[in-house]
C-alpha atoms as a PDB file:
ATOM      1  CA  UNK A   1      49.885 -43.614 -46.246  1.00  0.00           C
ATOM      2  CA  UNK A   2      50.919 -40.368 -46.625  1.00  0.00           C
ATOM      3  CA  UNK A   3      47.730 -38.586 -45.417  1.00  0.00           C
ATOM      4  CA  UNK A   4      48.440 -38.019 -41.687  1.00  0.00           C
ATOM      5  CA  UNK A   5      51.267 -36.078 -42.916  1.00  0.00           C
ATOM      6  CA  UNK A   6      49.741 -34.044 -45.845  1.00  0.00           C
ATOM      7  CA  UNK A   7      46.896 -32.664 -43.290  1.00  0.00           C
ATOM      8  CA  UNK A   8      49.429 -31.760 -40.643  1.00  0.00           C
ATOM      9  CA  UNK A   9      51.311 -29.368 -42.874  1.00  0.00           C
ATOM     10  CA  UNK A  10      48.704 -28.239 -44.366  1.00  0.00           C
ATOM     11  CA  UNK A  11      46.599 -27.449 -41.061  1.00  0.00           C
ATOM     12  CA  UNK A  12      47.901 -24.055 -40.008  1.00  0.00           C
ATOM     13  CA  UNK A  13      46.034 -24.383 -36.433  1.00  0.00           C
ATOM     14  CA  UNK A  14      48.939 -26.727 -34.707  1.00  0.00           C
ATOM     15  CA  UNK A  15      51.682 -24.164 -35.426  1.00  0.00           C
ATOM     16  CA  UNK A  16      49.069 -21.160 -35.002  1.00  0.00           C
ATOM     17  CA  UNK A  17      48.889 -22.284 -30.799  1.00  0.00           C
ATOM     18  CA  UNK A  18      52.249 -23.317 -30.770  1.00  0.00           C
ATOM     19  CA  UNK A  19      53.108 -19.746 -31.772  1.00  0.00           C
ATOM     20  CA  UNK A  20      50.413 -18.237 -29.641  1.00  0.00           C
ATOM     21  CA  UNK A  21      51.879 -20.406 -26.626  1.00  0.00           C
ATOM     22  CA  UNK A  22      55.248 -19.133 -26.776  1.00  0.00           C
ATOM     23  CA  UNK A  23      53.803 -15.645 -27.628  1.00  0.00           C
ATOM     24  CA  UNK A  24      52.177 -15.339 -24.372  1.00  0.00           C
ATOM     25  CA  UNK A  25      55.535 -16.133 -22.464  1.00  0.00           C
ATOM     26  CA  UNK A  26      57.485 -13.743 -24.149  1.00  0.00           C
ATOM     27  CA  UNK A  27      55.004 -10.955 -23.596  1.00  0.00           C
ATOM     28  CA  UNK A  28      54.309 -11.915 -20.351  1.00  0.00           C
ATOM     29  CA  UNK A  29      58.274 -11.594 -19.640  1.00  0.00           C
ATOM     30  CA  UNK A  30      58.730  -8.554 -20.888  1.00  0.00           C
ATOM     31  CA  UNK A  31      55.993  -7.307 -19.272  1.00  0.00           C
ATOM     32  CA  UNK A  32      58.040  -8.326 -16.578  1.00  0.00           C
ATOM     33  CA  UNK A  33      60.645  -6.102 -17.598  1.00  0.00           C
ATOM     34  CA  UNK A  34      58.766  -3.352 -18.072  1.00  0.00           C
ATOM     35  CA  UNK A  35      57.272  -3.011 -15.182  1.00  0.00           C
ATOM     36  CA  UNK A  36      60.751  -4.135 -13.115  1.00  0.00           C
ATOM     37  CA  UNK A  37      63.827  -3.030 -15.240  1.00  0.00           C
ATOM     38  CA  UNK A  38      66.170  -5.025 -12.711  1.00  0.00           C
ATOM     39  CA  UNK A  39      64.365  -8.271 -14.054  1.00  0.00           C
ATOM     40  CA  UNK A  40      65.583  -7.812 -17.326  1.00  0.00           C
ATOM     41  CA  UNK A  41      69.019  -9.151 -17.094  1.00  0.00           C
ATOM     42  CA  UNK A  42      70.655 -10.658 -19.888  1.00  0.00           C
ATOM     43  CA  UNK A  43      70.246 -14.423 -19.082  1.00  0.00           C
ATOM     44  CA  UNK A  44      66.155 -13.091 -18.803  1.00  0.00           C
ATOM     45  CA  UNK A  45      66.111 -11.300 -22.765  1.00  0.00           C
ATOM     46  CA  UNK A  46      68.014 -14.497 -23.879  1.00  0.00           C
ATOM     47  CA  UNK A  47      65.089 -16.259 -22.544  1.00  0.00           C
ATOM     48  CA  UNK A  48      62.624 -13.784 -23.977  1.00  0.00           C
ATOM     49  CA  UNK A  49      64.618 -14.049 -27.569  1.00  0.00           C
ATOM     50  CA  UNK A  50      64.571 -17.685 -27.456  1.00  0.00           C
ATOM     51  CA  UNK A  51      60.721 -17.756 -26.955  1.00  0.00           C
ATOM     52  CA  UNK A  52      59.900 -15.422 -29.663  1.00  0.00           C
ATOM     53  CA  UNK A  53      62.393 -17.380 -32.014  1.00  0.00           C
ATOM     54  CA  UNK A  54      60.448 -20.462 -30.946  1.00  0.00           C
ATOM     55  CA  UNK A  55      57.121 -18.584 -31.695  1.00  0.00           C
ATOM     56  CA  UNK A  56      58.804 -17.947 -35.190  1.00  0.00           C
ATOM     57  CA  UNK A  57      59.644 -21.371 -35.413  1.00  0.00           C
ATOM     58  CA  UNK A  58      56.256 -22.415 -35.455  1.00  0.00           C
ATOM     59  CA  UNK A  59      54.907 -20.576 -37.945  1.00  0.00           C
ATOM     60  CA  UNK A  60      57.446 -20.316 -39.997  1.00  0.00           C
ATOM     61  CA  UNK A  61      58.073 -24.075 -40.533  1.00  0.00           C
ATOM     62  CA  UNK A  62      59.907 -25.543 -43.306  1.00  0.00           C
ATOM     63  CA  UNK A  63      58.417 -28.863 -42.694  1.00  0.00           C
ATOM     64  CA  UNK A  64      57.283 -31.185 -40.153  1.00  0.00           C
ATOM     65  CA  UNK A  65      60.593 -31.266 -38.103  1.00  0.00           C
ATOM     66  CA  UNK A  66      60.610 -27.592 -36.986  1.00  0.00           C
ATOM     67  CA  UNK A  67      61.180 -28.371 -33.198  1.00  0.00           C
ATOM     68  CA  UNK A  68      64.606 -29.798 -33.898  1.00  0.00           C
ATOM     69  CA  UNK A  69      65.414 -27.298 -36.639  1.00  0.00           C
ATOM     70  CA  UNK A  70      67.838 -25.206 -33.854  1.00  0.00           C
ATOM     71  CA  UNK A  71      69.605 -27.756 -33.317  1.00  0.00           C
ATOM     72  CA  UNK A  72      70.828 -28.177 -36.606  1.00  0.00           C
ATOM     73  CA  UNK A  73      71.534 -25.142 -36.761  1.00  0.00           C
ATOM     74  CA  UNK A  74      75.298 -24.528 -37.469  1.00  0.00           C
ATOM     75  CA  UNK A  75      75.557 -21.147 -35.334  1.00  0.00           C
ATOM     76  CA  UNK A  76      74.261 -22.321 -32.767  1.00  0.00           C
ATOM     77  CA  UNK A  77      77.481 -23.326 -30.877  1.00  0.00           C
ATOM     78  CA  UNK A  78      79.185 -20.494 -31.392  1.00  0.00           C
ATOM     79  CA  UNK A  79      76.235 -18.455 -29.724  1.00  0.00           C
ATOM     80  CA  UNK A  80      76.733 -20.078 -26.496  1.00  0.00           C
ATOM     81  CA  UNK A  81      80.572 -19.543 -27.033  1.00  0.00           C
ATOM     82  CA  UNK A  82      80.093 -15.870 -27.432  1.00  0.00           C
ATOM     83  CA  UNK A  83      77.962 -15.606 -24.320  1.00  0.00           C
ATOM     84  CA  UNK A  84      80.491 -16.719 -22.192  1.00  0.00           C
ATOM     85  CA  UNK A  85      82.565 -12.827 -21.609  1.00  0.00           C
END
């Protein structure tokens, strides 16, 4: 019964393209801003923060449920709260 889930955690090749996937966008971004500093707004770094935190994510899961995990995260309200000058 439990099988499915022991070789999913234990696979490290899911999370490995899931990282690689979110990786590429952040790179690719600030790339982006590199090349065009006026891209690199704040609302664009946010973006490029969130996809590197998502790259993080994947790799460093703490189980099966790391998608949701910033959700549940308690700060995470008053991050959008502080955004809001």
């Amino acid at each position: 019964m439990g099988m499915m889930k022991m070789m999913e955690s234990n696979d490290p090749q899911p999370r490995l393209i899931c990282a690689e996937q979110w990786l590429k966008k952040a790179i690719d971004l600030h790339e982006l801003h590199i090349k065009d500093p006026k891209t690199a707004t704040e609302a664009s770094q946010m973006e490029m923060m969130d996809q590197m935190k998502k790259a993080y994510g994947c790799v460093a899961e703490k189980g099966s449920e790391s998608e949701s995990a910033p959700q549940k995260d308690p700060t995470g309200e008053k991050k959008k709260d502080a955004h809001q000058h």
